[in-house]
Protein backbone atom coordinates (compact mmCIF):
# COMPACT_ATOMS: atom_id res chain seq x y z
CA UNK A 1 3.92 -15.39 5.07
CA UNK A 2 3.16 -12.88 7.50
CA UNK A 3 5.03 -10.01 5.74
CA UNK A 4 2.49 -10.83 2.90
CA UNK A 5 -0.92 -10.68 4.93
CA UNK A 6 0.62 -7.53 6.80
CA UNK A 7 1.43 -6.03 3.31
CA UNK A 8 -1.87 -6.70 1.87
CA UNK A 9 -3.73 -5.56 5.35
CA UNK A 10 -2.11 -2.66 4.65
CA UNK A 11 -2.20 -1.97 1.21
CA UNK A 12 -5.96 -2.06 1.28
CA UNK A 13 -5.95 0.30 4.58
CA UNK A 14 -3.88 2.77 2.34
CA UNK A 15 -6.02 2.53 -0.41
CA UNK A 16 -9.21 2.87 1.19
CA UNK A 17 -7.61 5.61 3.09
CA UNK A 18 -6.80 7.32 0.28
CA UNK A 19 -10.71 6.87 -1.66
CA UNK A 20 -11.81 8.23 1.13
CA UNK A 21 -9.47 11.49 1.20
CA UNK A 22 -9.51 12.44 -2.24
CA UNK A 23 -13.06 11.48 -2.82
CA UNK A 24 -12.77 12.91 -6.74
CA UNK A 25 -10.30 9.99 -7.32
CA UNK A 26 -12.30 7.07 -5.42
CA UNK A 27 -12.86 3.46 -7.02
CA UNK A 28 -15.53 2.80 -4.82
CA UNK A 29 -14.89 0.94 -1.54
CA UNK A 30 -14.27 -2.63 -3.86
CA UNK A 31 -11.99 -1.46 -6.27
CA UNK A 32 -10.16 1.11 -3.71
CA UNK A 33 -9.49 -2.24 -1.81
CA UNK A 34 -8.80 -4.25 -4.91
CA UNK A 35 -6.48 -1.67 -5.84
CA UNK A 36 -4.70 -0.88 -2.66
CA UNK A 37 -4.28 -4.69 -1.87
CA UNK A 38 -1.97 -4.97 -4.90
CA UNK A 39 -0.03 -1.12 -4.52
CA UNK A 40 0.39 -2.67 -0.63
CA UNK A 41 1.74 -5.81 -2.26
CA UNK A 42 4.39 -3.73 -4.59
CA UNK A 43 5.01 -0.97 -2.27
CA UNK A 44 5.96 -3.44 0.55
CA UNK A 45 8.03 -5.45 -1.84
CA UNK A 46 9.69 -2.38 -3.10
CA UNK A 47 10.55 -0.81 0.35
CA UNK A 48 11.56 -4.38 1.75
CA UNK A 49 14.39 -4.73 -1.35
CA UNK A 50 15.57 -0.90 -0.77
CA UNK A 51 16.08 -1.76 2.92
CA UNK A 52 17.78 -4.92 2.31
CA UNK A 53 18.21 -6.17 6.04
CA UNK A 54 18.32 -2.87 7.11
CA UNK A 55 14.95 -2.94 8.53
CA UNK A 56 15.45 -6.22 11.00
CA UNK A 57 18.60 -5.16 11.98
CA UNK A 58 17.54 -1.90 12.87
CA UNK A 59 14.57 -3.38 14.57
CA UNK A 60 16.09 -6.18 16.64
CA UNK A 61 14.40 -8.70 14.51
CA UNK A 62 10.91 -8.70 13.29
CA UNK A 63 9.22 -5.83 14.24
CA UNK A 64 11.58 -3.38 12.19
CA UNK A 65 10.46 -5.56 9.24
CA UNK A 66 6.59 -5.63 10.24
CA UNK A 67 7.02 -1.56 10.77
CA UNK A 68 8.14 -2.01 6.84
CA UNK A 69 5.95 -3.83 5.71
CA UNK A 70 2.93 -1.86 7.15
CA UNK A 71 4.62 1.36 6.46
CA UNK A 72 5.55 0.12 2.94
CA UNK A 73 1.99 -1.42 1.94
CA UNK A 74 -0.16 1.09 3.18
CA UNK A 75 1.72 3.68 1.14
CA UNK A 76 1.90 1.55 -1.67
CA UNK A 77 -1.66 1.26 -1.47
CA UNK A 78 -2.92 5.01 -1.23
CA UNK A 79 -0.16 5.98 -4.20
CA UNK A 80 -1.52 3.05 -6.73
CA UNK A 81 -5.29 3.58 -5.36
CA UNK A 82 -4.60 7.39 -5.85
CA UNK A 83 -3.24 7.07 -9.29
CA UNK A 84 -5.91 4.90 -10.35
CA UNK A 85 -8.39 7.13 -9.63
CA UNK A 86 -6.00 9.89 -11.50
CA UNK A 87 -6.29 7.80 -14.25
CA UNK A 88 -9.67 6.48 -14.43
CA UNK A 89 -10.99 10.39 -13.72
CA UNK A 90 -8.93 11.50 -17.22
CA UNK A 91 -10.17 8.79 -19.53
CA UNK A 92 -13.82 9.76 -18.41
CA UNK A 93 -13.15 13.52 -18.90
């Protein structure tokens, strides 16, 4: 349960991070957190199963799989937030 709040902490970090650095692809502060809470919750999944138990083994238990998941869902977050805001920037133009 706690990989899941970190991942979706994170997530919406990433994504808001991202809004706010490429300010020609923001959602707006709702749907860059909207947005980056579900990239955080893929991009945390995704980096967990390409790790395997990689990440607590290499961490000596849980805080090589926290690192993960905040590494994982913040960047998860900012790369679905930022293609989003690719996308939604095209179908206006």
């Amino acid at each position: 349960m706690e990989t899941l709040i970190t991942q979706l902490i994170a997530g919406a970090v990433g994504g808001n991070a991202a809004g706010a650095g490429l300010k020609n692809l923001s959602l707006g502060t709702l749907g860059n957190t909207i947005v980056g809470l579900l990239g955080g919750l893929g991009g945390g999944s995704v980096l967990a199963g390409m790790l395997g138990g990689a990440a607590d083994a290499a961490g000596g238990g849980g805080m090589g799989g926290l690192l993960g998941s905040l590494v994982g869902g913040g960047a998860g977050g900012a790369i679905l937030t930022a293609v989003v805001g690719l996308i939604k920037s095209k179908m206006a133009s």
